[in-house]
C-alpha atoms as a PDB file:
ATOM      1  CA  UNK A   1     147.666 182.919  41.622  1.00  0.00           C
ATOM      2  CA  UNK A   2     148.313 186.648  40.349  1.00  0.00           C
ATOM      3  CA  UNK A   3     147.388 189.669  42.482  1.00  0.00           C
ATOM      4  CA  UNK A   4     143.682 190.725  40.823  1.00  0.00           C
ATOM      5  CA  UNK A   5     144.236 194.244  42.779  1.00  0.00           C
ATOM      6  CA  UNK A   6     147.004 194.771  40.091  1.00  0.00           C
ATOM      7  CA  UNK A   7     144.628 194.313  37.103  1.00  0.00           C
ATOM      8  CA  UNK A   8     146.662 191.049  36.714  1.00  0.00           C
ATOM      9  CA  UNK A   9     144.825 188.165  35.352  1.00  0.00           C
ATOM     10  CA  UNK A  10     144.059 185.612  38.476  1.00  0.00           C
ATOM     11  CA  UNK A  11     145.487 182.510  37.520  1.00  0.00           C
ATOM     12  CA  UNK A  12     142.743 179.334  38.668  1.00  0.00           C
ATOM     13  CA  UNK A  13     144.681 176.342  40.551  1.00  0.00           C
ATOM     14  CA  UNK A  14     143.742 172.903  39.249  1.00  0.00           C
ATOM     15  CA  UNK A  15     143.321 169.873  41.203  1.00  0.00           C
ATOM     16  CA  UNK A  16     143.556 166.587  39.631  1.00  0.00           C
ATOM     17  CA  UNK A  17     141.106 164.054  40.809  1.00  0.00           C
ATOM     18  CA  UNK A  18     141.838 160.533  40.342  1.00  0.00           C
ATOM     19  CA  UNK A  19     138.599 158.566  41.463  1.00  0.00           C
ATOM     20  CA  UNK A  20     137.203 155.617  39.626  1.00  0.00           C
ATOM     21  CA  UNK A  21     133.218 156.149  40.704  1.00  0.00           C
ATOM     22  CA  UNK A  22     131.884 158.447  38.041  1.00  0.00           C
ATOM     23  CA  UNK A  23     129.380 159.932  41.185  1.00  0.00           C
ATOM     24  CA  UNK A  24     132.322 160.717  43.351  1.00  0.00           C
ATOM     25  CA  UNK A  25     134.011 162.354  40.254  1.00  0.00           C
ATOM     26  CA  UNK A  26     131.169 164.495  40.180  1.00  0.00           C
ATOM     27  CA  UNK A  27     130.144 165.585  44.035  1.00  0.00           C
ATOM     28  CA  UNK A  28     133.809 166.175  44.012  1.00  0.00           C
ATOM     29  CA  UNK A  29     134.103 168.326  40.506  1.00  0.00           C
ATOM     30  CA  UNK A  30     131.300 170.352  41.435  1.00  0.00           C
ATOM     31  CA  UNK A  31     132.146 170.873  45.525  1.00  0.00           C
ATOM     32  CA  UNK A  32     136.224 172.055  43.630  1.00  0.00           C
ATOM     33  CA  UNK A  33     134.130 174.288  41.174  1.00  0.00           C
ATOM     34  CA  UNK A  34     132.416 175.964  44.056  1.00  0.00           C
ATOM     35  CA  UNK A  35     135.556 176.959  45.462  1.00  0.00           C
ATOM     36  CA  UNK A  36     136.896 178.484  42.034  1.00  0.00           C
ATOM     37  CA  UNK A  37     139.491 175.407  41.400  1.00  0.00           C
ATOM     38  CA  UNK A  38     139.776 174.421  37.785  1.00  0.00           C
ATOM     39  CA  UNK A  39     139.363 170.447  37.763  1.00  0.00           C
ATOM     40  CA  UNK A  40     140.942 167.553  35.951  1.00  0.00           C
ATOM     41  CA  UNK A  41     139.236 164.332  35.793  1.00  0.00           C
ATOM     42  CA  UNK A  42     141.236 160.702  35.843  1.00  0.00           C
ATOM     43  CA  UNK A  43     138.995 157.578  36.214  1.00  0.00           C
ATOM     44  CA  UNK A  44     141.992 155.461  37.327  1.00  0.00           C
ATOM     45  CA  UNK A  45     146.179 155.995  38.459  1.00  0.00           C
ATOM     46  CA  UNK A  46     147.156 155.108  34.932  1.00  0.00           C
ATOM     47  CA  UNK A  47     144.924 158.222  33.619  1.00  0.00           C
ATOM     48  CA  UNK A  48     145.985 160.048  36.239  1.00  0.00           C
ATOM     49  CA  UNK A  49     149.622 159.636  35.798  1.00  0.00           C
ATOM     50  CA  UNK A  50     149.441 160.447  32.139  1.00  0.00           C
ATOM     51  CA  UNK A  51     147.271 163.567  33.058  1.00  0.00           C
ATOM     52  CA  UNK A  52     149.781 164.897  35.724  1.00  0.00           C
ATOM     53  CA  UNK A  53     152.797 164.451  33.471  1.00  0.00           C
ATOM     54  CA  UNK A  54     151.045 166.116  30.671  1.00  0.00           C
ATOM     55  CA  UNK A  55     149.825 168.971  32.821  1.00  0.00           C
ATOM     56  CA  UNK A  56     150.670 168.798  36.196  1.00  0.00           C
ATOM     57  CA  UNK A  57     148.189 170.326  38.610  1.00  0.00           C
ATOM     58  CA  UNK A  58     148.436 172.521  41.615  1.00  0.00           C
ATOM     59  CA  UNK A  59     147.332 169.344  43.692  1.00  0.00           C
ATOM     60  CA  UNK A  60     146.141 165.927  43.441  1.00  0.00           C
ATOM     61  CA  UNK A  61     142.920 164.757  45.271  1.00  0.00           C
ATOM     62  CA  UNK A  62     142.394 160.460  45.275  1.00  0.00           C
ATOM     63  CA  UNK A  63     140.343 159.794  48.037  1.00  0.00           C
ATOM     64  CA  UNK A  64     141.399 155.894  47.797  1.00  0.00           C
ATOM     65  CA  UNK A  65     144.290 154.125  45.697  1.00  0.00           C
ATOM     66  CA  UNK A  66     143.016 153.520  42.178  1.00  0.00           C
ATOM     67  CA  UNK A  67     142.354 149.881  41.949  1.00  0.00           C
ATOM     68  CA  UNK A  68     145.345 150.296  38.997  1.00  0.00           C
ATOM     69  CA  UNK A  69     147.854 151.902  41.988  1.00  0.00           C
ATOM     70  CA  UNK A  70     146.966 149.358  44.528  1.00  0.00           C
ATOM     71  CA  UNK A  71     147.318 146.219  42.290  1.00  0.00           C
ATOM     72  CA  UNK A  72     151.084 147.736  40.870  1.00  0.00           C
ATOM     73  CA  UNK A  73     150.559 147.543  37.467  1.00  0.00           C
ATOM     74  CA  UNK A  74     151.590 151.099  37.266  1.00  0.00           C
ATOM     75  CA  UNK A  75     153.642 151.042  33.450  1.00  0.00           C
END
């Protein structure tokens, strides 16, 4: 993040969350967006693999292996 006291733009970090339940997704999105964190949404690890090497966040949040992770049919 920039310094804001330097009337530099502050910079949001992103979190990528990689969760499969679409309620999860969003008790997580909003509980990220309360804290100021710009969020990216993948419903599985394939998604979430193509999101992070098209725009790689500041951290990733999976609270369990995507079902596509855990079975290894990662391409």
């Amino acid at each position: 993040m920039k310094d804001a006291s330097k009337g530099e733009k502050k910079m949001m970090d992103t979190v990528l969350v990689v969760e499969d339940s679409r309620a999860m997704q969003r008790t997580l999105q909003r509980l990220l967006e309360a804290d100021s964190l710009q969020v990216q949404i993948a419903s599985d690890g394939i998604a979430g693999l193509e999101s992070f090497r098209k725009q790689p966040p500041s951290a990733v949040l999976r609270p369990e292996a995507p079902r596509t992770l855990r079975e290894g049919t990662l391409p």
